[in-house]
N, C-alpha and C. Protein backbone atom coordinates (compact mmCIF):
# COMPACT_ATOMS: atom_id res chain seq x y z
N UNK A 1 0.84 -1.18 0.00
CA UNK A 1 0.00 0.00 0.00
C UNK A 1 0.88 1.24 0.00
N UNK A 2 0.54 2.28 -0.66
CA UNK A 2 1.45 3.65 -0.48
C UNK A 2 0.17 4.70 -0.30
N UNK A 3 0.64 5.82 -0.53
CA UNK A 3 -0.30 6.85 -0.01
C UNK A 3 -0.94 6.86 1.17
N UNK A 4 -2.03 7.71 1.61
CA UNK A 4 -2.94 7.64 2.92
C UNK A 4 -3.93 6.62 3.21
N UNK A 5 -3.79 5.33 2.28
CA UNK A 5 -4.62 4.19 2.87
C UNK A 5 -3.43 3.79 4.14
N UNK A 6 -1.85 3.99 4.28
CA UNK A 6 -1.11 2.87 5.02
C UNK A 6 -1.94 3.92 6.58
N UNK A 7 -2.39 5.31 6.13
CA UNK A 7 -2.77 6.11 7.40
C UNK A 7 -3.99 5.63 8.48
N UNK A 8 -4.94 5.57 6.71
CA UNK A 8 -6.18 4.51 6.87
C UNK A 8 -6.42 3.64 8.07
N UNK A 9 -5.39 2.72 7.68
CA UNK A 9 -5.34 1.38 8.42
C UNK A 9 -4.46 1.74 9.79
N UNK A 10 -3.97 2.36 9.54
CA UNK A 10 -3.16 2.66 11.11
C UNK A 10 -4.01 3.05 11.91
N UNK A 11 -4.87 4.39 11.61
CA UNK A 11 -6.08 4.65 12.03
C UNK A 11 -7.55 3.81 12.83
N UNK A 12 -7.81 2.86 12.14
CA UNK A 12 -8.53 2.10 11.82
C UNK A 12 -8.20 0.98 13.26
N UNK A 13 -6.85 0.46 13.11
CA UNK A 13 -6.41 -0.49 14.34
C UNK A 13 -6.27 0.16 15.36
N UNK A 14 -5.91 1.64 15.24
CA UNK A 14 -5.50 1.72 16.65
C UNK A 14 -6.72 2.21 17.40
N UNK A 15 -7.96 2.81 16.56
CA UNK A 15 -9.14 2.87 17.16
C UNK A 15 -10.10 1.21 17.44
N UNK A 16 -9.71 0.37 16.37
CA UNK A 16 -10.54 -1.00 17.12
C UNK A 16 -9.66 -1.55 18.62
N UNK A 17 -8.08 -1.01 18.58
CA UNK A 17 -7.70 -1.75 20.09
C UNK A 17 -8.31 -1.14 20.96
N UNK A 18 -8.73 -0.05 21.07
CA UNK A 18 -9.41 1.00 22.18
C UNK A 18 -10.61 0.57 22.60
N UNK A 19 -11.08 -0.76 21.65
CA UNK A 19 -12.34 -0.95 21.47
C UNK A 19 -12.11 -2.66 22.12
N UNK A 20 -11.44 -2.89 22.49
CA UNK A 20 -11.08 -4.84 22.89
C UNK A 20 -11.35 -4.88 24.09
N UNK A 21 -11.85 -3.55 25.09
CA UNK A 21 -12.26 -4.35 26.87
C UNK A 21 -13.68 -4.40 26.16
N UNK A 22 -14.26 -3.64 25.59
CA UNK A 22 -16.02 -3.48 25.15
C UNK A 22 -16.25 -4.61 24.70
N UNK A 23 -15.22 -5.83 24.49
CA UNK A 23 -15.83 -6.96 23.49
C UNK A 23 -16.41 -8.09 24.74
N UNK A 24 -16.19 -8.04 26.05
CA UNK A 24 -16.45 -8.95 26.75
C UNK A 24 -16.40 -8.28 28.37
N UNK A 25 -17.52 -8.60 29.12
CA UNK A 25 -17.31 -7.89 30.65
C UNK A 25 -16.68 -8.85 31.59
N UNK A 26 -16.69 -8.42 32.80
CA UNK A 26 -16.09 -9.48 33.59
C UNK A 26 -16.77 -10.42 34.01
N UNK A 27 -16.54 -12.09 34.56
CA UNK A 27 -17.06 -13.17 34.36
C UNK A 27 -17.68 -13.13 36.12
N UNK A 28 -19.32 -13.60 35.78
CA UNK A 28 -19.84 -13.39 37.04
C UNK A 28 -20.37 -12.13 37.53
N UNK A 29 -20.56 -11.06 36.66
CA UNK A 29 -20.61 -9.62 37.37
C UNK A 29 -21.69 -9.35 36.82
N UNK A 30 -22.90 -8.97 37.17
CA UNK A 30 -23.71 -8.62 36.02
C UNK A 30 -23.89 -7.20 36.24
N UNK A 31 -24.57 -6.57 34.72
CA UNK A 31 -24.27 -5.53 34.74
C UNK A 31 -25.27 -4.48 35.31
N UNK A 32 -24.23 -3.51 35.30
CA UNK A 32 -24.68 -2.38 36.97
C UNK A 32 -24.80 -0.91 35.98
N UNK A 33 -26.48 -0.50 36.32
CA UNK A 33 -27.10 0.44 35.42
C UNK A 33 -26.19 1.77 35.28
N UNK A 34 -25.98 1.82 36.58
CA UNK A 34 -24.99 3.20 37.26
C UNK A 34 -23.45 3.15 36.43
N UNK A 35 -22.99 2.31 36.09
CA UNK A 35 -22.01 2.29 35.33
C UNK A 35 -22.06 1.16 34.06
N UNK A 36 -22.97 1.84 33.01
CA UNK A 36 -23.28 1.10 31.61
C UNK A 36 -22.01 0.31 30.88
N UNK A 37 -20.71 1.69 31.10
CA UNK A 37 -19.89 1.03 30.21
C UNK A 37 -20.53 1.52 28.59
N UNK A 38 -19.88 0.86 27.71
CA UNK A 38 -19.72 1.41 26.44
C UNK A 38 -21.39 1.14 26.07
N UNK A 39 -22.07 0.40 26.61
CA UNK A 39 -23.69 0.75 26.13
C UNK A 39 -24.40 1.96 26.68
N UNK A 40 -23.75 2.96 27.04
CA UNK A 40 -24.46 4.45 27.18
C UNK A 40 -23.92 5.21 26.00
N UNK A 41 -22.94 4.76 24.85
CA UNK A 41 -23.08 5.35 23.93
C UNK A 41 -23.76 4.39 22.49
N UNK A 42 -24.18 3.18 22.98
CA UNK A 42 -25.32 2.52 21.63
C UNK A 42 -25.43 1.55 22.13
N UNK A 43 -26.65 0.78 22.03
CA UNK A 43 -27.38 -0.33 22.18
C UNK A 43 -26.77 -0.95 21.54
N UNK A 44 -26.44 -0.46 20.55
CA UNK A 44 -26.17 -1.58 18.55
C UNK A 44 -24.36 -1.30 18.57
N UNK A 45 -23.91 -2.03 19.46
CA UNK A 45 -22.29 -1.98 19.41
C UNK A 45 -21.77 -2.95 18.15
N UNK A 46 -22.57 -4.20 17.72
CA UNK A 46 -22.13 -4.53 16.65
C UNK A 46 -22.47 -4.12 15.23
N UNK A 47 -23.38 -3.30 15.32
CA UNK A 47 -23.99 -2.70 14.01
C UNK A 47 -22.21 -1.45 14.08
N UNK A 48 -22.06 -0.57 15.41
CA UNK A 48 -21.13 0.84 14.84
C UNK A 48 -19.98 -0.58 14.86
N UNK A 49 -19.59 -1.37 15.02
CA UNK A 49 -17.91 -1.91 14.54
C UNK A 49 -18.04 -2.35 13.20
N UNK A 50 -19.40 -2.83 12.52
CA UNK A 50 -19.45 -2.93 11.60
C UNK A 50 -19.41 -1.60 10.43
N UNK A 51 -19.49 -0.65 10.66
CA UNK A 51 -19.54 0.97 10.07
C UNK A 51 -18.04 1.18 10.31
N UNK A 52 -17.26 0.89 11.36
CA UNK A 52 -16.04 1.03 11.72
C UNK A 52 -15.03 0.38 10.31
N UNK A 53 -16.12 -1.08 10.29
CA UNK A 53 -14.72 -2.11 9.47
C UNK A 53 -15.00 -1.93 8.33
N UNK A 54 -16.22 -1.64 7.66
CA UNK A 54 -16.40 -1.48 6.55
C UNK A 54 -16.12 0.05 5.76
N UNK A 55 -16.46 0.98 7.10
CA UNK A 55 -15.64 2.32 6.29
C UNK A 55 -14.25 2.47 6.15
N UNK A 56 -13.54 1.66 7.31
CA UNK A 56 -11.94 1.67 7.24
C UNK A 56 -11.20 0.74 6.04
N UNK A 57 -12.40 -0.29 5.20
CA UNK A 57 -12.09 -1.16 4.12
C UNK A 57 -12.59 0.03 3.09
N UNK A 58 -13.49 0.86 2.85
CA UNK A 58 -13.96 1.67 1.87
C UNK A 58 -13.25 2.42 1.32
N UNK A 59 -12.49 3.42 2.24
CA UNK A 59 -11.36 4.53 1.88
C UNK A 59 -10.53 4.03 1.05
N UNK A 60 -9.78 3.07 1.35
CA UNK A 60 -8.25 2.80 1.05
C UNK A 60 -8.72 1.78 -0.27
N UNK A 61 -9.85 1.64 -0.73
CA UNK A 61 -9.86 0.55 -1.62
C UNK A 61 -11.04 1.51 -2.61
N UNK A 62 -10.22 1.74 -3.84
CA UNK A 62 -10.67 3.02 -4.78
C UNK A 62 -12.05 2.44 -5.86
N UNK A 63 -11.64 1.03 -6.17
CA UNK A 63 -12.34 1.27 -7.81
C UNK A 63 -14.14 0.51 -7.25
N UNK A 64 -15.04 0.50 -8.24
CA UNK A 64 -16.13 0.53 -7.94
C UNK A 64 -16.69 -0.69 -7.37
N UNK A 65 -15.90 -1.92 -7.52
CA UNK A 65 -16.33 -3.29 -6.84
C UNK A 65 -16.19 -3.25 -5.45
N UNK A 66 -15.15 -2.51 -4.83
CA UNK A 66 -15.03 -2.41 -3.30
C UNK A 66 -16.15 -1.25 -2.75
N UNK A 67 -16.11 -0.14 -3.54
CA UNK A 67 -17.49 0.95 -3.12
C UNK A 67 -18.52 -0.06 -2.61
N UNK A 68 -18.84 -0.60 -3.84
CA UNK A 68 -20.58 -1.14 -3.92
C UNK A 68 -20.34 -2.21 -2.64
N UNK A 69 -18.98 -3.15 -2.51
CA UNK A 69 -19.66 -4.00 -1.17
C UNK A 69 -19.25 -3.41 -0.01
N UNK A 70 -18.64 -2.39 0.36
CA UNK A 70 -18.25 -2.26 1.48
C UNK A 70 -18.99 -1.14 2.00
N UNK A 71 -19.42 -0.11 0.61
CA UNK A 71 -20.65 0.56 0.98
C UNK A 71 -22.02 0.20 1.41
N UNK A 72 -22.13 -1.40 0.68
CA UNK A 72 -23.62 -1.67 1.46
C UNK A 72 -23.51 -1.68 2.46
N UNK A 73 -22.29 -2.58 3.47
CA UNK A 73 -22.27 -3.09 4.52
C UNK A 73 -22.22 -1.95 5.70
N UNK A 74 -21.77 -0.67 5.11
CA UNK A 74 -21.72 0.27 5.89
C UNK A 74 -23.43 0.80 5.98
N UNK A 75 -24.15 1.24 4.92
CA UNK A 75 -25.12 1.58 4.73
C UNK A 75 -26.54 0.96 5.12
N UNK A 76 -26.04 -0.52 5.32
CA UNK A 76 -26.88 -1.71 5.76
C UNK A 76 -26.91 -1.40 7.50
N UNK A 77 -26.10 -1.03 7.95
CA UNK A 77 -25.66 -0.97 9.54
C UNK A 77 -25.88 0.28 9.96
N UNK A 78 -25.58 1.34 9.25
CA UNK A 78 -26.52 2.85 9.28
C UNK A 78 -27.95 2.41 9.61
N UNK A 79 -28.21 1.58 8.41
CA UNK A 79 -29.74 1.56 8.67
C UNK A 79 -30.33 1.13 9.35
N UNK A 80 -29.76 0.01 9.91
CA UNK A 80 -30.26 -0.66 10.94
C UNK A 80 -30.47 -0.33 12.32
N UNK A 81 -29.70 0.17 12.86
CA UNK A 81 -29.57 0.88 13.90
C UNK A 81 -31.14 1.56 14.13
N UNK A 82 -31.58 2.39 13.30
CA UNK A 82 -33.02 3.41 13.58
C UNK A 82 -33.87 2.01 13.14
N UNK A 83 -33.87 1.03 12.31
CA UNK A 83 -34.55 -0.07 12.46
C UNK A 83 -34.59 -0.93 13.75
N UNK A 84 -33.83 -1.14 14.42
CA UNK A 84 -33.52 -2.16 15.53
C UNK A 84 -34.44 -0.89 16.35
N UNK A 85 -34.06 0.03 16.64
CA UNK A 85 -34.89 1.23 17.51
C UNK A 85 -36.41 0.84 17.26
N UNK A 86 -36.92 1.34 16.17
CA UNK A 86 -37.75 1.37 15.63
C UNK A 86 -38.81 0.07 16.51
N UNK A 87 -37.72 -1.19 15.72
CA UNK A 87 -38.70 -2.18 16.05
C UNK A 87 -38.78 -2.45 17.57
N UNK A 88 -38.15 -1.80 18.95
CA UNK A 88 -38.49 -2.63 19.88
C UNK A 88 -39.29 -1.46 20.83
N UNK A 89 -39.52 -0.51 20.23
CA UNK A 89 -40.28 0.24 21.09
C UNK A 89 -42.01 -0.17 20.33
């Protein structure tokens, strides 16, 4: 890779490691309202890592076969989010 995709991806990892205690809580603890943890900023934590992986695959990958799939997958997970809302109220 040359240009600002190698930035891309540097980008990209060092914001998903920030993101590796949110993947699992501690064993036996259940969870305590007063301190949510990363679900006081979204219900839908796997819908935004999916917007995460698919926009950080979008940038750095130019011609129109990578747009169209990595844009759905981003656009699919946009949408979902106000869908998942939607449907449980």
């Amino acid at each position: 890779m040359t240009g600002w995709g190698e930035y891309a991806l540097a980008l990209a990892v060092f914001i998903a490691s920030h993101f590796l205690p949110c993947l699992g809580g501690r064993r036996g603890v259940a969870l305590d309202p007063a301190q949510p943890g990363f679900a006081v900023n979204s219900r839908h934590p796997l819908f935004l890592a999916l917007v995460f992986w698919a926009g950080a695959h979008l940038f750095p990958n130019g011609d129109l076969a990578m747009a169209l799939f990595f844009g759905s997958f981003t656009l699919m997970a946009l949408l979902a989010i106000p869908a998942f809302d939607a449907s449980a109220r």
